[in-house]
C-alpha atoms as a PDB file:
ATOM      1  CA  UNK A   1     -19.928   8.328   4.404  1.00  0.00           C
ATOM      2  CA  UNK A   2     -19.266   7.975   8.308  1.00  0.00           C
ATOM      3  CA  UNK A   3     -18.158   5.231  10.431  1.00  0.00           C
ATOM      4  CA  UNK A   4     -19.799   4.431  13.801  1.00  0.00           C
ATOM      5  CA  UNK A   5     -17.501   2.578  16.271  1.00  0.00           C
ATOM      6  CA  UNK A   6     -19.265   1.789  18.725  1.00  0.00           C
ATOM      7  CA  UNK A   7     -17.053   0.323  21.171  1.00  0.00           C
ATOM      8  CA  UNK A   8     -15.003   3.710  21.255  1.00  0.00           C
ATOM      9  CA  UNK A   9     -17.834   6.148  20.767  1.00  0.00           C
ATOM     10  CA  UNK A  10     -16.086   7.578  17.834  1.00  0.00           C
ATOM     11  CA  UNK A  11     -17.060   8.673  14.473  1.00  0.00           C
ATOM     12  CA  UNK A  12     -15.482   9.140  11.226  1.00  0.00           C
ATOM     13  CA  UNK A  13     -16.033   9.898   7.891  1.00  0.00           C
ATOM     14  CA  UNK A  14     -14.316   9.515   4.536  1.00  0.00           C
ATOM     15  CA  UNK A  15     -13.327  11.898   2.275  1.00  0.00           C
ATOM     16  CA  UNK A  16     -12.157  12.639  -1.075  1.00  0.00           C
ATOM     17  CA  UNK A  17     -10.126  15.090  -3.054  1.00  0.00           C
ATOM     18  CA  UNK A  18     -13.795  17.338  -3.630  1.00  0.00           C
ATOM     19  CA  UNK A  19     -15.141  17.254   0.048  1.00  0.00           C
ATOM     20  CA  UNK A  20     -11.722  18.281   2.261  1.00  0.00           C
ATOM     21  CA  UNK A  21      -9.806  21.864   1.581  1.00  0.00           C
ATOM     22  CA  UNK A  22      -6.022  21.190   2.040  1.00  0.00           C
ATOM     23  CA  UNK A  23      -6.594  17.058   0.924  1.00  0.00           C
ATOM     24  CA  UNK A  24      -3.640  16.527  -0.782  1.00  0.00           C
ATOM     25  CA  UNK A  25      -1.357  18.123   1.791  1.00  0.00           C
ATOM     26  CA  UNK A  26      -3.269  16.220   4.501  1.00  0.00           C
ATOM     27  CA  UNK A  27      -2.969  12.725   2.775  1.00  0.00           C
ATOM     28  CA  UNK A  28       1.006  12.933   2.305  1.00  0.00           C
ATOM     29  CA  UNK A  29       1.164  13.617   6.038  1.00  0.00           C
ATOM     30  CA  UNK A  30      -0.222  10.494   6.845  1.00  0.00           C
ATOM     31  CA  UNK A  31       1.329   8.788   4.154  1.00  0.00           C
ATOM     32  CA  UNK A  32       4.691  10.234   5.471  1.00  0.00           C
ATOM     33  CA  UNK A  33       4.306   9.241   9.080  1.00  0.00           C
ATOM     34  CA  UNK A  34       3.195   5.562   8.475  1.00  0.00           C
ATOM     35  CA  UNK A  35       5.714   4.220   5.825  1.00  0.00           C
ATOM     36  CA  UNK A  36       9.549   4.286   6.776  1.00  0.00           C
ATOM     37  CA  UNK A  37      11.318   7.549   5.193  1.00  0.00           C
ATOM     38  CA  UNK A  38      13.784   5.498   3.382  1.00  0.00           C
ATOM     39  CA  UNK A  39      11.016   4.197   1.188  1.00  0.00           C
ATOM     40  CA  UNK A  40       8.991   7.071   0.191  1.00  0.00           C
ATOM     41  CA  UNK A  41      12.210   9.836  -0.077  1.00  0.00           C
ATOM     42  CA  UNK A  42      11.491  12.196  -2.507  1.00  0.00           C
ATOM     43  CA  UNK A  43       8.207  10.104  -3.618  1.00  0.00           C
ATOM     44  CA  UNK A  44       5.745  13.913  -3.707  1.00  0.00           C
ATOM     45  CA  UNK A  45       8.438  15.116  -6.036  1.00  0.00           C
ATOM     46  CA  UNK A  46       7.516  12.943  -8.766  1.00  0.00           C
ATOM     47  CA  UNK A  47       4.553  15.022 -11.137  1.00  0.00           C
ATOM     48  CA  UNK A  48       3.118  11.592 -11.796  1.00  0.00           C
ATOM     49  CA  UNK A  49       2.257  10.673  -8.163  1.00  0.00           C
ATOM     50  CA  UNK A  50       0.539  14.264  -7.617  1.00  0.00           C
ATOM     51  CA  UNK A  51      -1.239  13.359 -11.226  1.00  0.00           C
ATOM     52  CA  UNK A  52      -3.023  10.657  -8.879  1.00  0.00           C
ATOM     53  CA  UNK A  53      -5.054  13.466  -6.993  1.00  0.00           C
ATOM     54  CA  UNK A  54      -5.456  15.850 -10.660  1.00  0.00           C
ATOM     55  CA  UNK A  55      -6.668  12.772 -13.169  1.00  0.00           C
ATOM     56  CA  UNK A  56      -8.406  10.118 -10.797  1.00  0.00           C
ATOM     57  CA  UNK A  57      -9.442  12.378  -7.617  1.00  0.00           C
ATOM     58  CA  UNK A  58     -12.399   9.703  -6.925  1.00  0.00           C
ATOM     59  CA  UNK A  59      -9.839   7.084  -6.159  1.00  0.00           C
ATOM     60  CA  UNK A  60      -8.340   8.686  -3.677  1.00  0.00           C
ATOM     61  CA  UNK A  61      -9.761   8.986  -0.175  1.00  0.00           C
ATOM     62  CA  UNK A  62      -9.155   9.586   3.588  1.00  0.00           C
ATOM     63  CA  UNK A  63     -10.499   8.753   7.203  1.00  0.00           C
ATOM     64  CA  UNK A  64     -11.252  11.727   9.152  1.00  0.00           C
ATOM     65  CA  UNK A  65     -12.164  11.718  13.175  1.00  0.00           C
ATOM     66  CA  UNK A  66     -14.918  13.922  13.475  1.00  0.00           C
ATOM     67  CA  UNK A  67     -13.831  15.117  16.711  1.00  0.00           C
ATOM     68  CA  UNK A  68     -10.830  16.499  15.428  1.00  0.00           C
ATOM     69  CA  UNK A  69     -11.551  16.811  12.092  1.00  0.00           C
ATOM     70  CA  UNK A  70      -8.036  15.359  12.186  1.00  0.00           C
ATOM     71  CA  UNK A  71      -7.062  12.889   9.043  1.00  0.00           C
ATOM     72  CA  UNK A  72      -6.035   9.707  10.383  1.00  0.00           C
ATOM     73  CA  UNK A  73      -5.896   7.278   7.461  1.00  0.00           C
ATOM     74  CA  UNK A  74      -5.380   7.423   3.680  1.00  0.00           C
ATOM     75  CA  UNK A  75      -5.246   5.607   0.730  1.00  0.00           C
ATOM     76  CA  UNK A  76      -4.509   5.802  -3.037  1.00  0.00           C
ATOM     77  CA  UNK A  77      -5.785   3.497  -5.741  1.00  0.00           C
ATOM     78  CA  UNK A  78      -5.498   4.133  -9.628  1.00  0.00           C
ATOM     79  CA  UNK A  79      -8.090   1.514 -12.224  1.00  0.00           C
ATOM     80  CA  UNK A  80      -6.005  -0.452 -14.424  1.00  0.00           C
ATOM     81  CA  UNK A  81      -6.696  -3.133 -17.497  1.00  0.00           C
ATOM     82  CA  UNK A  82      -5.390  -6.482 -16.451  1.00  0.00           C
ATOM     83  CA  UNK A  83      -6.835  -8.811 -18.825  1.00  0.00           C
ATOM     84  CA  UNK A  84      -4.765 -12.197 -17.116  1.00  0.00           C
ATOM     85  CA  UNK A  85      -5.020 -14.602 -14.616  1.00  0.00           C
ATOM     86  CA  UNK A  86      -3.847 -12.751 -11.220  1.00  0.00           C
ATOM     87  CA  UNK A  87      -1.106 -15.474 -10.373  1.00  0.00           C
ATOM     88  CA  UNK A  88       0.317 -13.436 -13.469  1.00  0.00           C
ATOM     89  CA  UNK A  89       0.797  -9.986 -12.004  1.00  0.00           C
ATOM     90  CA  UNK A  90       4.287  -8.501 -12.488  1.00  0.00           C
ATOM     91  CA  UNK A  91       6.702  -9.316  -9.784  1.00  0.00           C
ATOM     92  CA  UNK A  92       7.285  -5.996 -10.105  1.00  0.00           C
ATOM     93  CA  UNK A  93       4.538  -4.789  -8.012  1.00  0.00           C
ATOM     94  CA  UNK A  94       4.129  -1.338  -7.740  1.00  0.00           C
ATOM     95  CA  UNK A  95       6.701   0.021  -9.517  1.00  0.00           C
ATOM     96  CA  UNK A  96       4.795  -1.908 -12.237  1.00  0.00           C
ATOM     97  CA  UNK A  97       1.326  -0.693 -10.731  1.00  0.00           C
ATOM     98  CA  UNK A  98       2.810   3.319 -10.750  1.00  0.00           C
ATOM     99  CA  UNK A  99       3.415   2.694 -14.628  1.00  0.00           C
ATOM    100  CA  UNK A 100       1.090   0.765 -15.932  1.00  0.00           C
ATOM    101  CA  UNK A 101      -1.458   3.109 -15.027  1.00  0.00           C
ATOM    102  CA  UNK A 102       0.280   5.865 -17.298  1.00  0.00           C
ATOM    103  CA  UNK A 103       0.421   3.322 -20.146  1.00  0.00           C
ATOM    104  CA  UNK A 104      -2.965   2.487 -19.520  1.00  0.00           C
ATOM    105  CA  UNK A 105      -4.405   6.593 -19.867  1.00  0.00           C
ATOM    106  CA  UNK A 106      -2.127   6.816 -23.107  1.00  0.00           C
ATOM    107  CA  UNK A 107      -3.167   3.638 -25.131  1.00  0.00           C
ATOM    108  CA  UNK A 108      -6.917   4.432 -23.920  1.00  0.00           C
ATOM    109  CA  UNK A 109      -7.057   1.093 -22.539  1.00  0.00           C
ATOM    110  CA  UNK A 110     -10.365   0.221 -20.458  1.00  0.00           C
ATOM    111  CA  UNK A 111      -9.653  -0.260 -17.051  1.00  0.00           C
ATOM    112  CA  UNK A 112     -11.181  -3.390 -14.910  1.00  0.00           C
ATOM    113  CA  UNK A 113      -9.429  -3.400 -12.196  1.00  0.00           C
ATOM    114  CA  UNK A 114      -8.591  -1.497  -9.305  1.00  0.00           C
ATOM    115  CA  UNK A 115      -5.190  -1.355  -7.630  1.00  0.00           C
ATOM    116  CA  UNK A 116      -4.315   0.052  -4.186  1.00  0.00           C
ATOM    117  CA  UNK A 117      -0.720   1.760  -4.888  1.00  0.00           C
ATOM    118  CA  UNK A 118      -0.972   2.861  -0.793  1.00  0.00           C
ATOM    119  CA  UNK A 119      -2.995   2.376   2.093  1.00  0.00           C
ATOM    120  CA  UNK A 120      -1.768   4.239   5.553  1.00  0.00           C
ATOM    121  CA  UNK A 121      -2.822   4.645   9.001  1.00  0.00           C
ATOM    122  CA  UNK A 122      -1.173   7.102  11.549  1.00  0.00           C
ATOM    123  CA  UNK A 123       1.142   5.249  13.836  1.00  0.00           C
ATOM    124  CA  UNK A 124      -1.409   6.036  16.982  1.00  0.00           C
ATOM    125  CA  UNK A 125      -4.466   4.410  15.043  1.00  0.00           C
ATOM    126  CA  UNK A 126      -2.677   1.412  14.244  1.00  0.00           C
ATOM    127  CA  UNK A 127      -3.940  -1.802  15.897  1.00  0.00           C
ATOM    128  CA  UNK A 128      -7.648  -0.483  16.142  1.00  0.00           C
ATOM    129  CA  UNK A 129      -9.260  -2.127  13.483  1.00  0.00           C
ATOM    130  CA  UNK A 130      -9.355   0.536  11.498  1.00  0.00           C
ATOM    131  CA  UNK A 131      -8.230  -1.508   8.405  1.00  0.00           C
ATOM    132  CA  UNK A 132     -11.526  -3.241   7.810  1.00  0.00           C
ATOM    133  CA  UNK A 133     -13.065  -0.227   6.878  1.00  0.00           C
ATOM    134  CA  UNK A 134     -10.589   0.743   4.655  1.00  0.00           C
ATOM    135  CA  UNK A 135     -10.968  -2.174   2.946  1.00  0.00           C
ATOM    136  CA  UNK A 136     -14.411  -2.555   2.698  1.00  0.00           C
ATOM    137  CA  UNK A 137     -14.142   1.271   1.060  1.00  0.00           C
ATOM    138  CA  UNK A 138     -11.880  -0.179  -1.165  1.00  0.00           C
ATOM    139  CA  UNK A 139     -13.841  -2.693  -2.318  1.00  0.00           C
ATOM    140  CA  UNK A 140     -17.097  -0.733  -2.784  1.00  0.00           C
ATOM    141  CA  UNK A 141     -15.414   1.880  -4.768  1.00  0.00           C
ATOM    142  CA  UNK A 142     -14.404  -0.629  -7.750  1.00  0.00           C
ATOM    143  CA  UNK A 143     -17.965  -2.179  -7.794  1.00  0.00           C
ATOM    144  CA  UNK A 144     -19.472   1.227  -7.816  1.00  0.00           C
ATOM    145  CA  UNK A 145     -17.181   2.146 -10.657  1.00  0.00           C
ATOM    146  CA  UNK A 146     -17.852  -1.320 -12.172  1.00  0.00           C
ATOM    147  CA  UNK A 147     -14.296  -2.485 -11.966  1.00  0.00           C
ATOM    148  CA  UNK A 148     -14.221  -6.558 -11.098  1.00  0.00           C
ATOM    149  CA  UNK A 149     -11.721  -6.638  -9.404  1.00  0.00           C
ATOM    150  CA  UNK A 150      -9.606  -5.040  -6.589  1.00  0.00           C
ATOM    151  CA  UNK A 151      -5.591  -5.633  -6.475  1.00  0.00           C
ATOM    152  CA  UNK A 152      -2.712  -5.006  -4.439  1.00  0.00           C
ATOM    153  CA  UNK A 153       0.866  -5.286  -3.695  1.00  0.00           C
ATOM    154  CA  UNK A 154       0.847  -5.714   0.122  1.00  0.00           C
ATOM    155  CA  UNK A 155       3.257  -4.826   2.041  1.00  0.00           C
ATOM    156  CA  UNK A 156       3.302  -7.103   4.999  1.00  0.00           C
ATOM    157  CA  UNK A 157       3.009  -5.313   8.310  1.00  0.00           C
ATOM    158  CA  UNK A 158       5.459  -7.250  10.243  1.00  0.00           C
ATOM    159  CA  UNK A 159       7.763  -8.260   8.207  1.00  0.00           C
ATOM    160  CA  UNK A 160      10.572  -6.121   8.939  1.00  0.00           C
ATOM    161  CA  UNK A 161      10.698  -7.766  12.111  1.00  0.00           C
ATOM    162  CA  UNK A 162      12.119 -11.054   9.991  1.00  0.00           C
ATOM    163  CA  UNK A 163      14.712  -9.767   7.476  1.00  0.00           C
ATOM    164  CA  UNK A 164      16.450 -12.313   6.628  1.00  0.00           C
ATOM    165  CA  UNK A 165      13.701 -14.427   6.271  1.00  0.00           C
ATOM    166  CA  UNK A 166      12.842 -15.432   2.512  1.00  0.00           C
ATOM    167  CA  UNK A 167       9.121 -14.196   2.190  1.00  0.00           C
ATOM    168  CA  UNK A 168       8.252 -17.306   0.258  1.00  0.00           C
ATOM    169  CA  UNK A 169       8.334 -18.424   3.707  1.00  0.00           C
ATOM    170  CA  UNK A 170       7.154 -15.386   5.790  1.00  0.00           C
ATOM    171  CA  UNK A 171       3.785 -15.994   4.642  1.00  0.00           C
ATOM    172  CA  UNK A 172       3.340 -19.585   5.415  1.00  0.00           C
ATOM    173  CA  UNK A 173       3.608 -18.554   9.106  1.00  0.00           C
ATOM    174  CA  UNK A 174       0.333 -18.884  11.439  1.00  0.00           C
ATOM    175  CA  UNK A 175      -0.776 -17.447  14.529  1.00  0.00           C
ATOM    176  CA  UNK A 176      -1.926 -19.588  17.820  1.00  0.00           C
ATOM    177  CA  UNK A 177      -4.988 -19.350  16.116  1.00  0.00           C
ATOM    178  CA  UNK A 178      -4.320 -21.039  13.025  1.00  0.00           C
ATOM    179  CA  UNK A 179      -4.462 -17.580  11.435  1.00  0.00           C
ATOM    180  CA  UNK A 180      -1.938 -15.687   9.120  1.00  0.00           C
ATOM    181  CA  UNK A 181       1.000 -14.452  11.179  1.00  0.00           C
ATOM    182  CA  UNK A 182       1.091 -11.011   9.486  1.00  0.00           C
ATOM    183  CA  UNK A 183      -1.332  -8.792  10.456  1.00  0.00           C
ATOM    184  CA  UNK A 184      -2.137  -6.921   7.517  1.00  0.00           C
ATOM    185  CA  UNK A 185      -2.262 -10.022   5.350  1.00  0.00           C
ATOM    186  CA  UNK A 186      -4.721 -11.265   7.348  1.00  0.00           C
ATOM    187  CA  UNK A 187      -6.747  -8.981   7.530  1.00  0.00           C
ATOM    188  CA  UNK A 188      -7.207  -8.906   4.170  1.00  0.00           C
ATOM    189  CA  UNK A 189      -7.681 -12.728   3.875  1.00  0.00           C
ATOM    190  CA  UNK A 190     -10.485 -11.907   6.289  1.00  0.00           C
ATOM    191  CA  UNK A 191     -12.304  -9.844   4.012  1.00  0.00           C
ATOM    192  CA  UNK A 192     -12.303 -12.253   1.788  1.00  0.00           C
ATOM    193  CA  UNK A 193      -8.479 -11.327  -0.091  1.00  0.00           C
ATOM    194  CA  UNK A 194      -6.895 -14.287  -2.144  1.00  0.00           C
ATOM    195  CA  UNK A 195      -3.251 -14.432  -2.295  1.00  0.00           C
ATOM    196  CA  UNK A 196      -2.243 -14.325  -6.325  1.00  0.00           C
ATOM    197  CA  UNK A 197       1.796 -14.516  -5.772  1.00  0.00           C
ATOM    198  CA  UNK A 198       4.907 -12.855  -4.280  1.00  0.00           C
ATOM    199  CA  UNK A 199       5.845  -9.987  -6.284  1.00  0.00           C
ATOM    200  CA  UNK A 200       9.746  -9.846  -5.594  1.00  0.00           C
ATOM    201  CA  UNK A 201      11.281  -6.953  -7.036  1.00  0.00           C
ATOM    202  CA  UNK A 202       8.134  -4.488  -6.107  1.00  0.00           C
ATOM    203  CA  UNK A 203       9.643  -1.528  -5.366  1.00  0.00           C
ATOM    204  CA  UNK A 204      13.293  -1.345  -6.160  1.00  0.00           C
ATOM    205  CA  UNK A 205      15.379   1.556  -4.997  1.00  0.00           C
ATOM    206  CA  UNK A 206      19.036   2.634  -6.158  1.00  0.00           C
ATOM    207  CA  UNK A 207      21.364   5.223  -4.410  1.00  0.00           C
ATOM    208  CA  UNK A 208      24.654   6.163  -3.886  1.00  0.00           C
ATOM    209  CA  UNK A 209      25.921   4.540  -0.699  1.00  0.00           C
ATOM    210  CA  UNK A 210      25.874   8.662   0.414  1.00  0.00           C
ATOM    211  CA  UNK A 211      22.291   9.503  -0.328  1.00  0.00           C
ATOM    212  CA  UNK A 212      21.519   5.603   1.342  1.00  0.00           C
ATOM    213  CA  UNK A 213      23.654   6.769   4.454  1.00  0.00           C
ATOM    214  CA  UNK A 214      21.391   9.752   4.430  1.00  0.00           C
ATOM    215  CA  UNK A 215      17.946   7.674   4.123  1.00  0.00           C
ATOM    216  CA  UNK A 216      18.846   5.699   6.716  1.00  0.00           C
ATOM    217  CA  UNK A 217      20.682   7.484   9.115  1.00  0.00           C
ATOM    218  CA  UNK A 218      23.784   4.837   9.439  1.00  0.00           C
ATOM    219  CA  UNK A 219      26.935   4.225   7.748  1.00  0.00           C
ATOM    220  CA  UNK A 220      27.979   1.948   5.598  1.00  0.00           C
ATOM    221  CA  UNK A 221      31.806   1.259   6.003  1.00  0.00           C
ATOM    222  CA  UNK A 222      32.377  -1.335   3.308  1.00  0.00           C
ATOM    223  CA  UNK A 223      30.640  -3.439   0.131  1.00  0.00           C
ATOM    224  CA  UNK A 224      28.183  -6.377   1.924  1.00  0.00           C
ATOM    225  CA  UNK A 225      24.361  -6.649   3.013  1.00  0.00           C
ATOM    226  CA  UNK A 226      23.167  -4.440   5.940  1.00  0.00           C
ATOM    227  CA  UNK A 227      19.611  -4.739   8.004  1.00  0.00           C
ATOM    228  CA  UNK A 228      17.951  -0.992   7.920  1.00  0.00           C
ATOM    229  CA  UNK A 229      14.874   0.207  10.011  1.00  0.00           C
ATOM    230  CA  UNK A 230      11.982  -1.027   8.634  1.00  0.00           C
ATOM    231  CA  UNK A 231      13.330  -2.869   5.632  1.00  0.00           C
ATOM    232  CA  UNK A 232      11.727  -5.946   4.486  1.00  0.00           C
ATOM    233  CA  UNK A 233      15.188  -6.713   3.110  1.00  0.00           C
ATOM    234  CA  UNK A 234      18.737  -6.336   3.901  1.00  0.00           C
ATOM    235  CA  UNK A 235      19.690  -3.255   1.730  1.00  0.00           C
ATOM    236  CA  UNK A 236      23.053  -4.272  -0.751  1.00  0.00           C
ATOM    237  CA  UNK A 237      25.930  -1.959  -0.758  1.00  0.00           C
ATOM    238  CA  UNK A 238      28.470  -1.950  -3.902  1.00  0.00           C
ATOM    239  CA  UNK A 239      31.399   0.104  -3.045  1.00  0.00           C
ATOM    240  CA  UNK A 240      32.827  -0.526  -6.635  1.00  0.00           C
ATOM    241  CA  UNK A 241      29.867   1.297  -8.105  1.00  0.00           C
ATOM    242  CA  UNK A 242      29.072   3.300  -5.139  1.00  0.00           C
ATOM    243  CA  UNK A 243      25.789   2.356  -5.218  1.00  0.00           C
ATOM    244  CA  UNK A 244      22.794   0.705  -2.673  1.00  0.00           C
ATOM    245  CA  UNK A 245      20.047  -1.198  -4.207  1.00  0.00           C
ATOM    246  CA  UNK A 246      16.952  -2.179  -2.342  1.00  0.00           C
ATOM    247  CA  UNK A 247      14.271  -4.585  -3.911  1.00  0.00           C
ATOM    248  CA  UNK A 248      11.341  -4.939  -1.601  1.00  0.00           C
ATOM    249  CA  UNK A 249       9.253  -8.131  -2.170  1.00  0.00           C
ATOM    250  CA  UNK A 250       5.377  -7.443  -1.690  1.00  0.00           C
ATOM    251  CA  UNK A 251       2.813  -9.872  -1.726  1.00  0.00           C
ATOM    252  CA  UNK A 252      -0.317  -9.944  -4.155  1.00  0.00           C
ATOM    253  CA  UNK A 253      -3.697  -9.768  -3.023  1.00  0.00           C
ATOM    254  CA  UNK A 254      -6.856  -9.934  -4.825  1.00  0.00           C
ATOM    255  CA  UNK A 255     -10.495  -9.753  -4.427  1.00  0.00           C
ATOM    256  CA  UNK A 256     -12.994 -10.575  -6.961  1.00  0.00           C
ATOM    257  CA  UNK A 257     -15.643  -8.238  -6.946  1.00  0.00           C
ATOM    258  CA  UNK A 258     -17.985 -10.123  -8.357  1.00  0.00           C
ATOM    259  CA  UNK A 259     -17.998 -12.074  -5.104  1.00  0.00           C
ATOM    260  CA  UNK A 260     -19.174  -8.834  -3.079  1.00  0.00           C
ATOM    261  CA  UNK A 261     -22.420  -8.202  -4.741  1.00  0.00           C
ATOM    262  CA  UNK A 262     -24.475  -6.713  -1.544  1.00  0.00           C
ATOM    263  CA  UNK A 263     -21.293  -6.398   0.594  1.00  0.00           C
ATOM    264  CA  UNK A 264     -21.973  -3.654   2.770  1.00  0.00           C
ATOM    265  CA  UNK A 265     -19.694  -0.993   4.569  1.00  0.00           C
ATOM    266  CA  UNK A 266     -21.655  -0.130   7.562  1.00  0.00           C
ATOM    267  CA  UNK A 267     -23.282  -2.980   8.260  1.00  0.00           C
END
């Protein structure tokens, strides 16, 4: 499928898995420049995450510039059976999301929904409206698979500008316009995303305060709360236990599919 944007005179395409030699490699280099390396250390080394690309290869996509044939956005989305009301998902997120789609394969369980476990866009590309697209992708790949409904724990672009804000209240916050404050949010909520919930404790890391002194580049001299690079979240350092827990909070987005009947991509 290709992209016109007109404004820029550019092109691009998406591809998946079957269409791109080197795909895999090419998707964990954007994925690896656009989220902070704290969060994703060590992620590729997991079997299951590589499983993504091996047992669902249709789900997984990226945005190539055709006049580079460079790959400049990416995403990652696994079906799943959620048979509840969406103000129900886990506050676990997707740490809940990475496992429940395991439990899912083994029990046989039909899937009905689809759930975005990442979405990335190379720093440079950021800001150019590139995210509608993605989207929009997103939401015609459940439909054509005849999944109802498409999920995801967001992580809110700017919120580790704000810290020590509670994100109960981070996304109450408007723009001049009225608008959500946080761009990716709203950008969703623009393509027609419902907010379910906050999912608190959505991806929760533990280290020892070594190994977190080496994912963040800074020491830690003593037990208390520090603010990292890009956290959402102060990180928590236990000198007791010699250990550094992280719990991000996401937020949970939905979009009923049933809604988009005749939604079109390249309109």
């Amino acid at each position: 499928m290709t992209i016109q944007l007109i404004q820029r005179n550019l092109e691009y395409s998406f591809v998946t898995p079957n269409e791109t030699s080197d795909f895999v490699q090419k998707t964990i280099n954007v994925f690896e420049q656009a989220y902070p390396k704290f969060l994703i250390h060590d992620v590729w080394a997991d079997p299951d995450s590589l499983a993504l690309f091996e047992i669902y290869p249709e789900f997984q996509f990226g945005l190539v510039e055709a006049t580079t044939q460079r790959m400049i956005a990416q995403g990652n989305c696994i079906p799943l059976a959620w048979e509840s009301r969406f103000d129900e998902l886990p506050e676990e997120g997707c740490d809940w999301a990475l496992a429940k789609w395991l439990e899912d394969r083994e029990q046989n369980r039909q899937p009905n929904a689809l759930c975005v476990v990442s979405i990335s866009i190379l720093p440079e590309y950021q800001g150019k409206n590139l995210s509608q697209y993605l989207i929009g992708y997103m939401k015609e790949l459940a439909q054509s698979h005849g999944l109802s409904s498409l999920i995801m724990a967001a992580r809110p672009s700017l919120k580790y500008l704000y810290p020590l804000t509670p994100i109960e209240r981070y996304i109450t916050w408007r723009d001049k316009n009225g608008l959500l404050f946080d761009s990716w949010l709203r950008a969703n909520v623009k393509q027609g995303a419902k907010i379910a919930g906050i999912c608190f404790k959505s991806t929760t890391i533990r280290d020892t305060i070594a190994g977190w002194e080496n994912r963040v580049g800074m020491r830690f001299p003593e037990t208390g709360d520090y603010i990292i690079s890009n956290g959402l979240v102060p990180l928590k350092i236990d000198y007791p236990n010699n250990m550094g827990i992280y719990i991000e909070p996401n937020v949970w987005l939905y979009y009923d599919i049933h809604f988009s009947i005749g939604f079109k991509l390249f309109s």
